[in-house]
C-alpha atoms as a PDB file:
ATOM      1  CA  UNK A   1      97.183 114.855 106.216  1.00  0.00           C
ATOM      2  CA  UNK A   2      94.065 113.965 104.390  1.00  0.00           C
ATOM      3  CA  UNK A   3      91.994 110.863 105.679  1.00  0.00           C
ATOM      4  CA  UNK A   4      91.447 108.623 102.537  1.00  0.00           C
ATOM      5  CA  UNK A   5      90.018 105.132 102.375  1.00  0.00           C
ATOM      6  CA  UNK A   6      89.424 102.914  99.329  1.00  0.00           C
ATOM      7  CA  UNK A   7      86.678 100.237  99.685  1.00  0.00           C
ATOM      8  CA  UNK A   8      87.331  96.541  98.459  1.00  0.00           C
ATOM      9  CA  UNK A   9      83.586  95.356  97.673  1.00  0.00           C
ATOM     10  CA  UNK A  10      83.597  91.699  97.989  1.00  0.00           C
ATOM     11  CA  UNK A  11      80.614  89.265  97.391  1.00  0.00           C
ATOM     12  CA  UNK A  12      82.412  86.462  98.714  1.00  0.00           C
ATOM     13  CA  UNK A  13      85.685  86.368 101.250  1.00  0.00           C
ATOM     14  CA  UNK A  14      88.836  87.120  99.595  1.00  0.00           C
ATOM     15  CA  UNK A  15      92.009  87.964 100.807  1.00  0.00           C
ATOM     16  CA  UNK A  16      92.664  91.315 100.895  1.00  0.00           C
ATOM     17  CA  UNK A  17      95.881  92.772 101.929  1.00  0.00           C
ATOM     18  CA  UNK A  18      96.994  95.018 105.052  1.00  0.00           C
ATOM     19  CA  UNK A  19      97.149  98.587 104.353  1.00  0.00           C
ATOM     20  CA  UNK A  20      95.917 101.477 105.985  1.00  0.00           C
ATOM     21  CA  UNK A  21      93.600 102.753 103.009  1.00  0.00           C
ATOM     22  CA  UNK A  22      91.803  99.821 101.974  1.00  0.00           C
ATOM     23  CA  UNK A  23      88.777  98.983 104.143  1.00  0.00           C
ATOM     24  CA  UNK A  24      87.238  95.569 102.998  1.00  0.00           C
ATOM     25  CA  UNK A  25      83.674  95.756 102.717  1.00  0.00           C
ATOM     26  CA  UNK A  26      80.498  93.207 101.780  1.00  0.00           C
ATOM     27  CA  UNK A  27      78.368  93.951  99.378  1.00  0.00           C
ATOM     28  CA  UNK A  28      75.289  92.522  99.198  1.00  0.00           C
ATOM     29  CA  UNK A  29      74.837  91.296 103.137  1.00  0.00           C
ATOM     30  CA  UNK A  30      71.635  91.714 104.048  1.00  0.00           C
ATOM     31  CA  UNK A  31      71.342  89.039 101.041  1.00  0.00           C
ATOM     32  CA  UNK A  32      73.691  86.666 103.129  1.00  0.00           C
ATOM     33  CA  UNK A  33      73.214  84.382 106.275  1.00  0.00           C
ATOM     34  CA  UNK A  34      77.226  84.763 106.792  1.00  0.00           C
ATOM     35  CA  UNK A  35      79.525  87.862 107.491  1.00  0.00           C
ATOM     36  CA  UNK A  36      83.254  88.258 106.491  1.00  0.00           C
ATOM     37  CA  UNK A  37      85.623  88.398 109.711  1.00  0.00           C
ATOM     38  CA  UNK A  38      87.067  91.577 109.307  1.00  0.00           C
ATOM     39  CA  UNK A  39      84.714  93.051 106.693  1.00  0.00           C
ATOM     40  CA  UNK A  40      81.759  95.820 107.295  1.00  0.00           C
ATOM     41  CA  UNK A  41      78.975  94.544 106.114  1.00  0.00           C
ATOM     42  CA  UNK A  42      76.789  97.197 103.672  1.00  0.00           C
ATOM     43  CA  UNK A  43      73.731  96.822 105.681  1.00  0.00           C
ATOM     44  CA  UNK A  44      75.165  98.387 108.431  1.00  0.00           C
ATOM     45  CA  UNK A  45      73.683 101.831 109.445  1.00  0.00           C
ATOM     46  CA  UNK A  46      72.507 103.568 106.186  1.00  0.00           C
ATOM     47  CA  UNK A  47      72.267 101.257 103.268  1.00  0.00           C
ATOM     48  CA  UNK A  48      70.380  99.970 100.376  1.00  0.00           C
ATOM     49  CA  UNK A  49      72.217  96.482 101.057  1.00  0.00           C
ATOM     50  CA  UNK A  50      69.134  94.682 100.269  1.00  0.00           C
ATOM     51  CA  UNK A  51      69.162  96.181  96.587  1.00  0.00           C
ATOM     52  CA  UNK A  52      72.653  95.005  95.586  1.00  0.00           C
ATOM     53  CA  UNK A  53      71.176  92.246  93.308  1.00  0.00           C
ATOM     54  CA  UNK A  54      70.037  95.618  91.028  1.00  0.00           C
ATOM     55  CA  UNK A  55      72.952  98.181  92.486  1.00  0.00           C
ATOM     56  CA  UNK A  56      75.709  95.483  92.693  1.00  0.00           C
ATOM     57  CA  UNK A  57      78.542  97.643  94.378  1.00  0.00           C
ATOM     58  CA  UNK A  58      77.386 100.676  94.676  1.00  0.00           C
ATOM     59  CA  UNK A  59      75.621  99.747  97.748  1.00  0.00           C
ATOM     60  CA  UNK A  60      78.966  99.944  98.964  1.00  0.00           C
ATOM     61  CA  UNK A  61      79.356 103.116  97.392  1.00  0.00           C
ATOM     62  CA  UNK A  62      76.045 104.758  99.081  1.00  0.00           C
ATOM     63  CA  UNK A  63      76.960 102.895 102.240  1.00  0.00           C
ATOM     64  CA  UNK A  64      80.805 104.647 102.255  1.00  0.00           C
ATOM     65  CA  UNK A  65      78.469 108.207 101.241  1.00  0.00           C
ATOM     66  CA  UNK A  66      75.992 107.933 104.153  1.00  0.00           C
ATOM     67  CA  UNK A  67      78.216 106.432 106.726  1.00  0.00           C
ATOM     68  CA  UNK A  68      82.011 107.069 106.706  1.00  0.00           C
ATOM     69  CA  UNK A  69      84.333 109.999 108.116  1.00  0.00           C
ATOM     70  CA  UNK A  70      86.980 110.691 105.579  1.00  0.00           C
ATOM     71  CA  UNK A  71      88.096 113.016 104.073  1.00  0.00           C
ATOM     72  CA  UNK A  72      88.046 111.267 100.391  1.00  0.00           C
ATOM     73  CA  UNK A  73      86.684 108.229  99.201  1.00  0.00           C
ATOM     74  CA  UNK A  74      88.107 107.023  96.212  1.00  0.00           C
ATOM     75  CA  UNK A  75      86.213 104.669  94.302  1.00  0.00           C
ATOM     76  CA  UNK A  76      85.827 101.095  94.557  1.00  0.00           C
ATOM     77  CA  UNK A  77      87.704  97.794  93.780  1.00  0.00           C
ATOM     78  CA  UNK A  78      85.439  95.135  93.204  1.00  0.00           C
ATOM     79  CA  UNK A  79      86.503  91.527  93.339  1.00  0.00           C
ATOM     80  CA  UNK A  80      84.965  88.978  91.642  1.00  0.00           C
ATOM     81  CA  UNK A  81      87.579  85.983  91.063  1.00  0.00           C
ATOM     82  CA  UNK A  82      89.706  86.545  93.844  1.00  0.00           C
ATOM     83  CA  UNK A  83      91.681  83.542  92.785  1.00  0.00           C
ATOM     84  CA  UNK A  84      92.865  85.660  89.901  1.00  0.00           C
ATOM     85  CA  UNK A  85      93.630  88.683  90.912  1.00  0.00           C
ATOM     86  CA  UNK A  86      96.016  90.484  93.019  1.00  0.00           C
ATOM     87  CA  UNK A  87      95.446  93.967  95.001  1.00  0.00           C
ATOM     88  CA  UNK A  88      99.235  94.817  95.635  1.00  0.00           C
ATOM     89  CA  UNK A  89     101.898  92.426  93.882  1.00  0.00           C
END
């Protein structure tokens, strides 16, 4: 079975929910005095972290690129509001 992992880009700590192919990560770190428990941090490794005021999320997306394992990578979800949205209902 194929290894497949979506990335949850978060600027601030949200919620995200349990599931075996969503990997929270946060954008924008090396920006940031604090880290999200459970979260990788984009500046990590190979990054442009410090760019994400210009790149936004896809310093997550080079980050997943340069850095991870799996066998697909599907795009990102990007939470902005996490107050008003929901991953999974």
């Amino acid at each position: 079975m194929a290894d497949i992992k979506l990335f949850v880009c978060c600027h601030q700590q949200s919620a995200v929910p349990k599931h075996p192919l969503l990997v929270p990560i946060q954008v924008g770190a090396a920006l940031s005095d604090r880290r999200f428990p459970g979260f990788i941090p984009d500046d990590t490794r190979w990054n442009i972290s410090e760019k994400n005021r210009s790149y936004c999320e896809l310093t997550a997306q080079y980050w997943a690129w340069k850095n991870t394992a799996a066998d697909f990578y599907l795009s990102l979800i990007h939470i902005s509001e996490p107050t008003r949205h929901s991953l999974i209902s």
